[in-house]
Protein backbone atom coordinates (compact mmCIF):
# COMPACT_ATOMS: atom_id res chain seq x y z
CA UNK A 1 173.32 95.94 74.60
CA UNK A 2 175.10 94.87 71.15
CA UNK A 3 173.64 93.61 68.35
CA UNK A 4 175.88 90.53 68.95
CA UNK A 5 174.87 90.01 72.69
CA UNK A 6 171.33 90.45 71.90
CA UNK A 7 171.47 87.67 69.15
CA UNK A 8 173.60 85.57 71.57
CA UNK A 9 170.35 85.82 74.26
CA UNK A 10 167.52 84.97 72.08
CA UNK A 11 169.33 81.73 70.87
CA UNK A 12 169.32 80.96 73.95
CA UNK A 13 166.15 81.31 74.46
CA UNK A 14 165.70 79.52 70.85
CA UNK A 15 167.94 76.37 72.38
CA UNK A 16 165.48 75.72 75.26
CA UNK A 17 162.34 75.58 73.18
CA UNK A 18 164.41 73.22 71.31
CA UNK A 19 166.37 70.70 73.93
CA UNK A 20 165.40 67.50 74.26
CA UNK A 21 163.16 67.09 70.96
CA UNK A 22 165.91 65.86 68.91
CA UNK A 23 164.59 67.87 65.84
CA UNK A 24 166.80 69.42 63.58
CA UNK A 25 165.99 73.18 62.52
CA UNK A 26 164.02 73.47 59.68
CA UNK A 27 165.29 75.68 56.52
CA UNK A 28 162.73 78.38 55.28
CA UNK A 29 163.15 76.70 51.83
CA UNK A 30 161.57 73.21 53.49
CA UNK A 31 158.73 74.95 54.91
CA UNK A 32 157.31 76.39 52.02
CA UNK A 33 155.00 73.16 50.64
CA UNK A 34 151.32 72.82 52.41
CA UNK A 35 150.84 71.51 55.75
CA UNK A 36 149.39 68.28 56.74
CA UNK A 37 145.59 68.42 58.19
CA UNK A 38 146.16 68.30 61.63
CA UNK A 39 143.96 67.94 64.65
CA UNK A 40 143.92 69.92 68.12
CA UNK A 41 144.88 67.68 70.87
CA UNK A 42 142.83 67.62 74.54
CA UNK A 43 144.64 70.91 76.47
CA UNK A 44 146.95 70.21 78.29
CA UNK A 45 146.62 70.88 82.33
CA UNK A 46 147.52 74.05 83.87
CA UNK A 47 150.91 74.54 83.89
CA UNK A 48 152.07 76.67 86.99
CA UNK A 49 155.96 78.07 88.04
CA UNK A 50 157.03 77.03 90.97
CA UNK A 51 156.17 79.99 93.45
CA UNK A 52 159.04 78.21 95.72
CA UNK A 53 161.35 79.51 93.34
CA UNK A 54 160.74 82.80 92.86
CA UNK A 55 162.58 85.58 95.11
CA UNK A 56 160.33 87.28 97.53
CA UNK A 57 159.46 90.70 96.31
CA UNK A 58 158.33 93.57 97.93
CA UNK A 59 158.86 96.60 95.76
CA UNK A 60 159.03 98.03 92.18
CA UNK A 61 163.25 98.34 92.79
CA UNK A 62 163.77 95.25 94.12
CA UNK A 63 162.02 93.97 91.37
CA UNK A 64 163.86 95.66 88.53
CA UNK A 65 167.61 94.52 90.49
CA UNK A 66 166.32 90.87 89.43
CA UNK A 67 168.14 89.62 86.00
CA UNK A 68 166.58 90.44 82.78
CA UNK A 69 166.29 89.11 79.63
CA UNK A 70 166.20 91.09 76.26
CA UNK A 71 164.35 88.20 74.58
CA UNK A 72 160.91 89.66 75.18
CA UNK A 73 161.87 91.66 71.81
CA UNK A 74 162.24 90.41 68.37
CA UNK A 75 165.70 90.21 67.38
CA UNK A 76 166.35 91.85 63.86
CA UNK A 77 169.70 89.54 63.27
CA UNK A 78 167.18 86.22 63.67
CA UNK A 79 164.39 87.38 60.91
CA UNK A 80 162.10 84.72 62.04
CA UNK A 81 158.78 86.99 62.94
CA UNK A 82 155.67 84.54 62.27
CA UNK A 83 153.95 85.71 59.06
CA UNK A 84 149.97 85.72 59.13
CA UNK A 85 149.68 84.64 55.34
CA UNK A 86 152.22 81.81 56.17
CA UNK A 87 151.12 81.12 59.85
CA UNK A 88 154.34 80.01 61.49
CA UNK A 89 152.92 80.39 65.78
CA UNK A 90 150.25 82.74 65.93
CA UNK A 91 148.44 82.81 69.38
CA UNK A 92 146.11 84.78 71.70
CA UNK A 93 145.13 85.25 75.26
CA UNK A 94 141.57 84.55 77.48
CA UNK A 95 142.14 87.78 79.13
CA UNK A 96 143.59 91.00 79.04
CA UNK A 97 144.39 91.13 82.99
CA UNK A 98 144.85 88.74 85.42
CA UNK A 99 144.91 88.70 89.11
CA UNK A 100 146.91 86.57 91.74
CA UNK A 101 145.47 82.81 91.47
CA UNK A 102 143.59 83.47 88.49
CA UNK A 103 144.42 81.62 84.94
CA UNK A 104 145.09 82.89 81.96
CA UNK A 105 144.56 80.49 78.89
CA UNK A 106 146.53 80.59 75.49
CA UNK A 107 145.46 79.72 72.36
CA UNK A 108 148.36 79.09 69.65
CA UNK A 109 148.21 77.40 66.17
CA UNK A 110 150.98 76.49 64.47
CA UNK A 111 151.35 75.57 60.99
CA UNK A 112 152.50 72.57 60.81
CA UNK A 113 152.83 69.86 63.87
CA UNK A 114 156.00 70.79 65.53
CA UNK A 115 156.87 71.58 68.96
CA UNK A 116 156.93 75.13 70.83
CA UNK A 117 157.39 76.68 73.93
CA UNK A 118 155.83 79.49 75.82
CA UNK A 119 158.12 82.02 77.43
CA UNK A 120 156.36 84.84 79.66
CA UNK A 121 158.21 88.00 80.08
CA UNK A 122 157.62 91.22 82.55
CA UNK A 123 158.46 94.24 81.24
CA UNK A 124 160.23 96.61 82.95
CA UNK A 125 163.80 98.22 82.99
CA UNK A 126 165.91 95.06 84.32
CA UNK A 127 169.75 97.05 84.03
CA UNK A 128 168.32 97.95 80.08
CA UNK A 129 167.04 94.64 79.46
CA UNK A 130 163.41 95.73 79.45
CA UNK A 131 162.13 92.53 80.73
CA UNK A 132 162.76 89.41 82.73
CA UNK A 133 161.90 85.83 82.00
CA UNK A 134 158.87 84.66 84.90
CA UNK A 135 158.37 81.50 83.37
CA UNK A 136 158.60 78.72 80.72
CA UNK A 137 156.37 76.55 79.43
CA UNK A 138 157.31 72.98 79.02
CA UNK A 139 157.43 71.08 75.50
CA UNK A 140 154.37 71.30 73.99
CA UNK A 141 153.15 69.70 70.53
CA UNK A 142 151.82 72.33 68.34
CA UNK A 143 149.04 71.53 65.94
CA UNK A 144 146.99 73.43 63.42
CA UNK A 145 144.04 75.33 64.73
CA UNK A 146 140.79 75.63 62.68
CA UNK A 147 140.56 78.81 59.94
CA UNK A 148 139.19 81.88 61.59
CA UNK A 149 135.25 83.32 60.88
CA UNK A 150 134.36 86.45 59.61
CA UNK A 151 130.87 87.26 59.91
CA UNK A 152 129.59 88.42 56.84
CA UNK A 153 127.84 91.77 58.63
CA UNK A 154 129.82 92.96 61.00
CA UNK A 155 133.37 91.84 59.42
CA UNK A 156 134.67 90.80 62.75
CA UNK A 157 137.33 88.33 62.24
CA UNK A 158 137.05 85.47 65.38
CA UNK A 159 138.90 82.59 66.31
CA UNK A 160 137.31 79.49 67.55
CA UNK A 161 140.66 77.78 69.03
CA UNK A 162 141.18 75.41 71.92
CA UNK A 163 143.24 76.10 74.79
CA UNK A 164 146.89 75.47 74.08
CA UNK A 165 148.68 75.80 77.66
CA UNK A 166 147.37 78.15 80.89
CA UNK A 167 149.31 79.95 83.54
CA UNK A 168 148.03 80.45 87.05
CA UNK A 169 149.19 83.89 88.28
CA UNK A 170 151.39 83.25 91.21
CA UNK A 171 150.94 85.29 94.34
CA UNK A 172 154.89 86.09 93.97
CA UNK A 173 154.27 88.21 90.45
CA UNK A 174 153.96 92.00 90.77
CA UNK A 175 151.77 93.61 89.16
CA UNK A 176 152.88 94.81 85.30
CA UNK A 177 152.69 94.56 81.37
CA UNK A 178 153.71 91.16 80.27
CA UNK A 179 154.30 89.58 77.26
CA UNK A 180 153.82 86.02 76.28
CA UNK A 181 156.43 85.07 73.41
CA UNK A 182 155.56 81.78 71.23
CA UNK A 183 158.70 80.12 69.91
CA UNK A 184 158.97 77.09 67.82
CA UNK A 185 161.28 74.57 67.87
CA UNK A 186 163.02 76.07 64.90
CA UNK A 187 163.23 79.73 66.20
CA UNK A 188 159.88 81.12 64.71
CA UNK A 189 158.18 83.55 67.12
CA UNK A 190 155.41 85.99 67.87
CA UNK A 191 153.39 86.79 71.15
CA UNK A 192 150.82 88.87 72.88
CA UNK A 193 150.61 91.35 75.61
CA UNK A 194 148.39 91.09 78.98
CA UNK A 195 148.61 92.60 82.26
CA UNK A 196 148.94 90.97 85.72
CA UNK A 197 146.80 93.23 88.78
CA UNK A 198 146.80 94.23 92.16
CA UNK A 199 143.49 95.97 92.39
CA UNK A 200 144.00 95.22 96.10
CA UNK A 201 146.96 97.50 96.44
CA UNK A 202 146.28 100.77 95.54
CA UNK A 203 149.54 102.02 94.50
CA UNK A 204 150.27 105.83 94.03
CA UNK A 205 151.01 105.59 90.40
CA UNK A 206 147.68 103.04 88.30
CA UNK A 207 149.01 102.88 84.56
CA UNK A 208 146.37 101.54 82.11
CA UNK A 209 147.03 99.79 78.78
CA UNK A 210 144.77 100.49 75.92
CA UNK A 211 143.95 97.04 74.84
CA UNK A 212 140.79 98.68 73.44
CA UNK A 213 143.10 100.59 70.94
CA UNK A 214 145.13 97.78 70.23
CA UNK A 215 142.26 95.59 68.71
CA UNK A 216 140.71 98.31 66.60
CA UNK A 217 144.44 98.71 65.24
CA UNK A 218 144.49 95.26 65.14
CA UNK A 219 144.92 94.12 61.06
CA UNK A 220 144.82 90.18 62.15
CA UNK A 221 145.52 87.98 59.71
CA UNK A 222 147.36 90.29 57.24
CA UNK A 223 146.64 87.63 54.32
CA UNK A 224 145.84 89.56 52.11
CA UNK A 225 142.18 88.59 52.27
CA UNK A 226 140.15 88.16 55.57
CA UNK A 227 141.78 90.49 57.87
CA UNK A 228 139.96 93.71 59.04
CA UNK A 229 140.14 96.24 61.98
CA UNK A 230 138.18 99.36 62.57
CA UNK A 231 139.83 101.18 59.87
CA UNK A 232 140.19 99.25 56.57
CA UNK A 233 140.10 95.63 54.84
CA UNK A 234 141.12 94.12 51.65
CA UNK A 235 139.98 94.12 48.31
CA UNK A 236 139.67 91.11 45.76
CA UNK A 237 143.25 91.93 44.61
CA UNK A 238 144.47 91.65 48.11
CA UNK A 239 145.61 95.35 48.46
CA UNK A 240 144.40 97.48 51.02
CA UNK A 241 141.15 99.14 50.70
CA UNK A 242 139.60 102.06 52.58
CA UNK A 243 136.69 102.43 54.84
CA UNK A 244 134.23 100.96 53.50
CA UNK A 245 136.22 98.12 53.90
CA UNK A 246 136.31 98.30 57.12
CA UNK A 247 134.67 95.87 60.27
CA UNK A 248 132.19 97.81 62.82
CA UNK A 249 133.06 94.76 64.98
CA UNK A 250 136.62 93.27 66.11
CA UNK A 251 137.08 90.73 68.25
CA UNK A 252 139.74 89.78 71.20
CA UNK A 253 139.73 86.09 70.02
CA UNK A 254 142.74 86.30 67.85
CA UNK A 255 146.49 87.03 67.82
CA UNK A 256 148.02 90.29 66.84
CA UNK A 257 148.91 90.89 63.44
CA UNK A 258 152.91 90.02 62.40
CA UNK A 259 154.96 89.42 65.12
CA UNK A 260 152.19 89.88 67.87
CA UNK A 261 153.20 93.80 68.53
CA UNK A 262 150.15 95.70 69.10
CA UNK A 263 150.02 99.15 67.14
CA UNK A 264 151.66 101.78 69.37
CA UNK A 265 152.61 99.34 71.80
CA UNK A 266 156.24 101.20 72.16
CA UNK A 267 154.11 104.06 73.79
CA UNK A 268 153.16 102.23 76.51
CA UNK A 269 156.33 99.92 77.08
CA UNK A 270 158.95 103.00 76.97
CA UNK A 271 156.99 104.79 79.90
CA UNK A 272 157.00 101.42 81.57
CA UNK A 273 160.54 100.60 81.05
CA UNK A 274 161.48 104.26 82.34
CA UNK A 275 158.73 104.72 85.29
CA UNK A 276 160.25 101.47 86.52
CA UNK A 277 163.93 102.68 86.21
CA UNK A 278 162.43 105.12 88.48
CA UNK A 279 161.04 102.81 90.97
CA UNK A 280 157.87 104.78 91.26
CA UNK A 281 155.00 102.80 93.43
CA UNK A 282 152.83 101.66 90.63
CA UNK A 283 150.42 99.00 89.79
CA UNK A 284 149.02 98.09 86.52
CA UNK A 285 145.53 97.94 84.61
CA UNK A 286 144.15 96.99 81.07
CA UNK A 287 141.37 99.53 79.83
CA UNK A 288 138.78 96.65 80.21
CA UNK A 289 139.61 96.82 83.81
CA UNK A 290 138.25 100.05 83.73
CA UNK A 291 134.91 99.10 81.69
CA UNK A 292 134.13 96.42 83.56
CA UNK A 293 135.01 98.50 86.94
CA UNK A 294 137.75 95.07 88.27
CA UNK A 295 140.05 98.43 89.08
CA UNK A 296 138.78 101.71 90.36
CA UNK A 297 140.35 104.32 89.18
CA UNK A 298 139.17 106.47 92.21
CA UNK A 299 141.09 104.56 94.74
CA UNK A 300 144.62 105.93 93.10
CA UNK A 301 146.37 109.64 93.77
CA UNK A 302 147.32 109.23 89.81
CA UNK A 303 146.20 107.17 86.60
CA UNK A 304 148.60 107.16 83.81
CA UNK A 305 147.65 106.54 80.16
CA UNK A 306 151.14 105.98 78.51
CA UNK A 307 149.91 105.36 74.58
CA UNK A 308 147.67 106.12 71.99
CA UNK A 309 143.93 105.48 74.11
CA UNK A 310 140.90 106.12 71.64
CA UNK A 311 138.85 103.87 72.12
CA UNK A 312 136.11 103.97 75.20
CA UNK A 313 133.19 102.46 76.51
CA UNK A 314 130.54 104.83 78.35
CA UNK A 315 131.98 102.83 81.96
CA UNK A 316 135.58 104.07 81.13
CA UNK A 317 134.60 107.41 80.34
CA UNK A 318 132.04 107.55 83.75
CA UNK A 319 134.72 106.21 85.80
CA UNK A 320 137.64 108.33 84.68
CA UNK A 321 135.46 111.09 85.45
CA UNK A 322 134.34 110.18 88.73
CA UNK A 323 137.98 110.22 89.99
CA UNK A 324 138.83 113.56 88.73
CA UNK A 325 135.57 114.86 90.53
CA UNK A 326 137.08 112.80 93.65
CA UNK A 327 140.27 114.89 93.37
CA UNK A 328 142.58 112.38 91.23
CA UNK A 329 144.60 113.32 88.73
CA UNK A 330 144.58 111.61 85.31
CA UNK A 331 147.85 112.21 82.83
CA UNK A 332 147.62 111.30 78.91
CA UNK A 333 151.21 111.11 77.29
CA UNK A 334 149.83 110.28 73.98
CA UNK A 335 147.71 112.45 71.85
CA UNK A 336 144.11 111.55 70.25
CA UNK A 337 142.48 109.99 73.47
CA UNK A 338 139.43 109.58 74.43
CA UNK A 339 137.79 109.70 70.57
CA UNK A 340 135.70 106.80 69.72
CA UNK A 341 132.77 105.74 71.89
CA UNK A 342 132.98 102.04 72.18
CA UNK A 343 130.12 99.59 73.00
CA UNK A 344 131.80 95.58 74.90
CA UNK A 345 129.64 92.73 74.08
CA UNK A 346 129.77 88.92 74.54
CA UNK A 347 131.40 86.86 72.47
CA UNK A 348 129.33 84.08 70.48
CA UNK A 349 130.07 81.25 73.34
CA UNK A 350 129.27 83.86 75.89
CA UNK A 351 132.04 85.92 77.57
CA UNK A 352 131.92 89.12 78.48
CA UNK A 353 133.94 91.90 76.98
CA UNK A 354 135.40 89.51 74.39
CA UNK A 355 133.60 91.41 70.83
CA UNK A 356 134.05 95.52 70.91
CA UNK A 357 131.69 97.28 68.45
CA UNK A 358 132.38 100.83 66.77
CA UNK A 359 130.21 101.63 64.02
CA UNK A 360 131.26 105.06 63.07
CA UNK A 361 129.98 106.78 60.47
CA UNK A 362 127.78 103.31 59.82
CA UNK A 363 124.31 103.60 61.52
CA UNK A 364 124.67 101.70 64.77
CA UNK A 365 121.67 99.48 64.69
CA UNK A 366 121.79 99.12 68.65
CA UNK A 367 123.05 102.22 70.62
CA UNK A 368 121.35 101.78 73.75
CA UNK A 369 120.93 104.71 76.48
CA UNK A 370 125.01 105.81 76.27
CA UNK A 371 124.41 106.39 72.44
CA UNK A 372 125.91 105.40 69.06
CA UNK A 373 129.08 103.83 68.82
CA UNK A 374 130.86 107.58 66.85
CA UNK A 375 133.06 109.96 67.94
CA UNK A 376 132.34 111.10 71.47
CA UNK A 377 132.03 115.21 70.31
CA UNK A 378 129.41 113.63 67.72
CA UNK A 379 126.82 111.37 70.20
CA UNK A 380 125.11 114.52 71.12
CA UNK A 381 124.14 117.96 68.81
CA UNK A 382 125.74 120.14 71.56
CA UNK A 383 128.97 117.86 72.06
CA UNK A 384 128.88 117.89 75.99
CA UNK A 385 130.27 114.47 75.79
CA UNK A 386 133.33 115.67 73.83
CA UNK A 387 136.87 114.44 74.98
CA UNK A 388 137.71 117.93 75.47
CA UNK A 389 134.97 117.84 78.44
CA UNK A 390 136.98 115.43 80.47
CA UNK A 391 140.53 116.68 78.99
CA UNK A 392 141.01 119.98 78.66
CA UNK A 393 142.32 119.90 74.75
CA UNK A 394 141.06 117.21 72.29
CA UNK A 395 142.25 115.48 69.02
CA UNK A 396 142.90 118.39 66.18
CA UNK A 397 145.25 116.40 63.46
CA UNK A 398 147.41 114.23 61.90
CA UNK A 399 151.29 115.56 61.95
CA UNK A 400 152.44 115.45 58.10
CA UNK A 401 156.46 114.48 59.88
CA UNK A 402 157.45 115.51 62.94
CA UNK A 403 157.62 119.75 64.32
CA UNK A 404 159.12 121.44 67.26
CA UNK A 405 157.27 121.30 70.47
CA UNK A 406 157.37 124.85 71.72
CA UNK A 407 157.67 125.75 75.22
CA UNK A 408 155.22 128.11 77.22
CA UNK A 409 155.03 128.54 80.72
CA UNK A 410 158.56 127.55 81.37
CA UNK A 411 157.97 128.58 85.12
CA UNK A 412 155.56 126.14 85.60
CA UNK A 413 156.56 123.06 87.70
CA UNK A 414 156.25 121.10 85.01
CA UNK A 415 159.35 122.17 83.58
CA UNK A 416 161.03 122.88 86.73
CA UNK A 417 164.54 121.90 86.15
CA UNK A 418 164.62 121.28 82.37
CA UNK A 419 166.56 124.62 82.07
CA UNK A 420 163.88 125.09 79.11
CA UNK A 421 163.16 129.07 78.13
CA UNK A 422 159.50 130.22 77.06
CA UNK A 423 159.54 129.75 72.88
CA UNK A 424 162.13 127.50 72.97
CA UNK A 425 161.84 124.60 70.41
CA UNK A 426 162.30 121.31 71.54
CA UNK A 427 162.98 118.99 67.68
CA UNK A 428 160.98 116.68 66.89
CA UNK A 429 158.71 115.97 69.40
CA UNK A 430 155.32 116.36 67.75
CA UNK A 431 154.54 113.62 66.17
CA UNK A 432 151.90 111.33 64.30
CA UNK A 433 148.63 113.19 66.05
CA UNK A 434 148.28 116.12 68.12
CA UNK A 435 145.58 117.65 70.34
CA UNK A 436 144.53 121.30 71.05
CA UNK A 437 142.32 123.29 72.78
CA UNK A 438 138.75 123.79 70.34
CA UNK A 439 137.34 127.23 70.96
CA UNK A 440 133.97 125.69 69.39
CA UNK A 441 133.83 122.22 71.77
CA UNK A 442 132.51 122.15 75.37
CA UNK A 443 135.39 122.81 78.40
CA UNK A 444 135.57 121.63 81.68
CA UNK A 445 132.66 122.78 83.81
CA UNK A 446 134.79 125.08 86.52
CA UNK A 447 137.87 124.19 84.97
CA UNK A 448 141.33 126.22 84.88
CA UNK A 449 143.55 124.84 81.43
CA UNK A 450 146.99 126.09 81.26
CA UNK A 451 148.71 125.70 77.94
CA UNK A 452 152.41 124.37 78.24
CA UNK A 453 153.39 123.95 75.02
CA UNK A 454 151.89 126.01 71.66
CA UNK A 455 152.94 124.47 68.52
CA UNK A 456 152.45 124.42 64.77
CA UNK A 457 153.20 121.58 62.36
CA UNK A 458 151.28 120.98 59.20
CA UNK A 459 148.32 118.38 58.62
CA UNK A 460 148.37 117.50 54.76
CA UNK A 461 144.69 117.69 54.79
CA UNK A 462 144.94 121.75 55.42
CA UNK A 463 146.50 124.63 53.39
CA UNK A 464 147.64 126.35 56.85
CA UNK A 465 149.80 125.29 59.77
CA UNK A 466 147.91 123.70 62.93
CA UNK A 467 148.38 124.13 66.44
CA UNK A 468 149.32 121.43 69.10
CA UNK A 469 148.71 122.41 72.58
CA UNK A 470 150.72 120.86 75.93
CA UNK A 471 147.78 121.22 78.92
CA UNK A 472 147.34 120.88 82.22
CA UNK A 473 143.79 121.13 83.50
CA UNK A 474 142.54 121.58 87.25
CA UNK A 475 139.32 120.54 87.13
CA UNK A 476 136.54 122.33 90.07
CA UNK A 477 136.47 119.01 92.34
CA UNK A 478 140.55 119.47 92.77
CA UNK A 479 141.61 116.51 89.92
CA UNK A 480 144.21 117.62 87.35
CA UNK A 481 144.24 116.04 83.75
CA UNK A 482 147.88 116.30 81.88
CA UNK A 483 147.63 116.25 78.03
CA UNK A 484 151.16 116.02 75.99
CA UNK A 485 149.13 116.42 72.83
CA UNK A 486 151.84 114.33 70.59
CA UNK A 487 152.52 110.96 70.11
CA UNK A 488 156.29 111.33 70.65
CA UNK A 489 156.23 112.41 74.48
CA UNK A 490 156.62 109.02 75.81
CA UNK A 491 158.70 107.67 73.20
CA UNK A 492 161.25 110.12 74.25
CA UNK A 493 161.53 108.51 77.70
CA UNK A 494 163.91 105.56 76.54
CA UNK A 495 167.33 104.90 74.27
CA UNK A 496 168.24 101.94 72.66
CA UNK A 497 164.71 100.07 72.28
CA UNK A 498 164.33 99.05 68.51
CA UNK A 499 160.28 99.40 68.82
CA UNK A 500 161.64 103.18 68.88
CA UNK A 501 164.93 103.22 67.13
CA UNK A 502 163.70 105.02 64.18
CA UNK A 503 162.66 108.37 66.30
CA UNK A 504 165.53 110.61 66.03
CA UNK A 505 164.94 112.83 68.70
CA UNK A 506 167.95 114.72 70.29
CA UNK A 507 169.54 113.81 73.42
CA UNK A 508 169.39 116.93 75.31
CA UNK A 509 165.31 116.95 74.34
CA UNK A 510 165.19 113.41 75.69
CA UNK A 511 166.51 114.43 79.04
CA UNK A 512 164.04 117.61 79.25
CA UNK A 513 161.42 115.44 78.71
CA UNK A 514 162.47 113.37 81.61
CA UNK A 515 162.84 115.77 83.85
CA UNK A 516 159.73 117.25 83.08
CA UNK A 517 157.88 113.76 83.36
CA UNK A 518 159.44 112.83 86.33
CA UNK A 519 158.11 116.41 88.10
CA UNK A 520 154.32 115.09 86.32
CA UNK A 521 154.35 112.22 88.57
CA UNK A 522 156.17 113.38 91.41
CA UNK A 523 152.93 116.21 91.60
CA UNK A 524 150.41 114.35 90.45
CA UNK A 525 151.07 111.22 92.79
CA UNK A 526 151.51 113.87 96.05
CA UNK A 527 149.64 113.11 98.97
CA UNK A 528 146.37 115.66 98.85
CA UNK A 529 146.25 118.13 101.67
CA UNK A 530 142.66 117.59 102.05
């Protein structure tokens, strides 16, 4: 889709948030003065589509034949992104998931009192849209919401807001990655991610989204002065500063920094956009799903984890490994999964799930039986709870730019098809982090790894060249775990998205890595003879 075209949609999206209010579009020169103290109004009530309306669906295809909409993405020719020191629309969801008939709340601020719509997207492939338009909110009168707190121990940054405007999930919605998209009445814009369920259906293909990653990523507000994630914070002089700047706590009761994009969250929306191209039979969960044990990751021949998936909770880790015992298959197309132990607590009003602590290298002053909130190969001396236990290969660096990924096995049927030769260097495709196999860390009890890929790229941390390992595992109970061991396997799955413009990676290494990703699922979804 041209630049033009693409401009041409999301002012159209822009026009309806606007129609009917009679307000004139703000310069960015008029909204630079202070905003008046404004108070929350009583939520408004559920607002709900009109299920009437909406085609009858039966099927990931027929799904992705319905119109689509490329305004689920920012638009670089309208440079109106929110900005969390300025705090344009800023806003954040009640839930990760939601079912059929259940509600998901919204809370949005806006900076000044102005109106703003709600548009929610599914994303998906849509003839290279990437999404389509399910629904959109009515007017609605933004206000200010109250400052966020940071509590002075933990550094977890929470918002206290009141419900903006809910959605109840109609019964006509398949199951996917959507994206709510705030919009003001003069074109401003950010949004967050959540996933609608089927736990009921149990597709062949279960993809999870690693909204556990995505908070302790998660910089919100990038003020220069309160905001904190699980990595760093700021100094007085509102720079950057390192770990011991860091929070032990984040919470899910605020927006996503900038323009509400996760970190990584290209990862997870290119396999999406391409496994739906596909039409593959495949329902969707968040990670919390699997924590809280809403989706059962037993009752599915696959379980894809698209992105970048460090961060788990003791019940994620159990119930990943109870379906590869059952004979599932698991497949990781990111690298560095699996590598903080997570502990989900309540929230200060109450909810479950709502506060994720990680302490570290900090002393965790409340472990509990499944153990200090470090990295998993760390929680005990012998490291029997070490990624590598459950995957096959484990975390091993950080990619200094981006190195061949070099082909073994090419008779495998993993790259049946791909026309690939054993040595053969595909550009580019490790990227960011990479996993390998550790000599010196616990393997699968009974397990049989074979290494598909055998790479070397350099880690600015080491004098000598590392190694990045492709691996499929069969574990003894008849489950198979895929690792691609780079961050730039999934990303190669798409063209033309600009959350992965920048990645330069060949054309012909794009298609391999299709072909070999479509045999991944086609195997790994199979029926099992048993």
């Amino acid at each position: 889709m041209s630049p033009r075209t693409r401009r041409r949609a999301l002012l159209s999206l822009i026009a309806l948030a606007t129609a009917g209010t009679g307000a004139a579009a703000c310069s960015l020169r008029g909204e630079s003065g202070p905003a008046r103290p404004t108070v929350a109004p009583t939520p408004p009530p559920v607002t709900e589509p009109a299920v009437s309306a909406l085609p009858e669906v039966w099927s990931i295809a027929e799904e992705n034949r319905l119109p689509g909409s490329p305004d689920w993405l920012k638009d670089k020719s309208v440079p109106r992104a929110s900005s969390d020191r300025y705090g344009h629309i800023m806003g954040y969801a009640s839930t990760t998931s939601a079912g059929h008939g259940e509600t998901v709340d919204f809370h949005v601020s806006v900076r000044s009192a102005r109106t703003y719509r709600v548009g929610i997207f599914r994303i998906g492939h849509y003839g290279g849209a990437g999404a389509r338009l399910m629904s959109i909110s009515t007017q609605l009168k933004g206000y200010r919401q109250p400052p966020p707190k940071v509590d002075p121990k933990t550094g977890a940054v929470v918002c206290s807001w009141a419900r903006s405007w809910s959605i109840r999930i109609p019964k006509g919605w398949r199951s996917g990655l959507y994206q709510a998209v705030f919009l003001t009445d003069d074109g401003y814009r950010s949004s967050t991610p959540f996933v609608v369920r089927e736990p009921e259906r149990a597709s062949a293909l279960l993809c999870v989204i690693p909204f556990t990653t995505y908070q302790a990523y998660n910089m919100w507000p990038k003020d220069g002065k309160n905001g904190k994630n699980l990595y760093r914070g700021y100094l007085r002089d509102g720079t950057v500063g390192g770990f011991d700047r860091r929070a032990s706590k984040v919470s899910f009761d605020r927006p996503y920094a900038g323009a509400g994009v996760p970190a990584w969250f290209n990862m997870d929306t290119a396999f999406v956009r391409w496994a739906e191209e596909r039409g593959y039979d495949i329902t969707y969960a968040s990670s919390l799903d699997l924590h809280d044990g809403t989706v059962d990751p037993a009752r599915y021949r696959a379980v894809f984890f698209p992105g970048h998936d460090e961060y788990w909770s003791e019940p994620m880790y159990a119930s990943a490994s109870r379906a590869v015992a059952a004979g599932r298959n698991l497949a990781f197309l990111g690298a560095n999964n699996v590598y903080f132990h997570v502990r989900m607590e309540k929230s200060a009003n109450g909810r479950p799930n709502r506060l994720m602590a990680c302490y570290k290298s900090y002393d965790d002053p409340a472990p509990g039986a499944a153990g200090p909130t470090t990295r998993w190969r760390q929680i005990r001396r012998d490291a029997s709870l070490s990624e590598q236990r459950l995957l096959g290969i484990q975390f091993n660096g950080i990619v200094q730019k981006p190195s061949p990924l070099v082909v073994r096995q090419p008779g495998h049927w993993l790259w049946r098809g791909t026309g690939v030769r054993d040595g053969e260097q595909l550009a580019d495709l490790v990227g960011v982090e990479a996993d390998a196999h550790d000599a010196k860390s616990p393997d699968p009890r009974g397990g049989r790894r074979t290494l598909l890929a055998d790479s070397r790229y350099h880690d600015d941390r080491r004098s000598v060249p590392q190694v990045q390992h492709t691996a499929l595992t069969e574990h003894r109970g008849g489950g198979q775990v895929f690792m691609a061991g780079t961050f730039h396997w999934p990303l190669a799955l798409v063209d033309g998205d600009p959350y992965t413009e920048e990645l330069k990676i060949d054309t012909a290494t794009r298609r391999k890595i299709r072909r070999a990703t479509a045999n991944l699922v086609n195997r790994l979804t199979k029926p099992s003879p048993r």
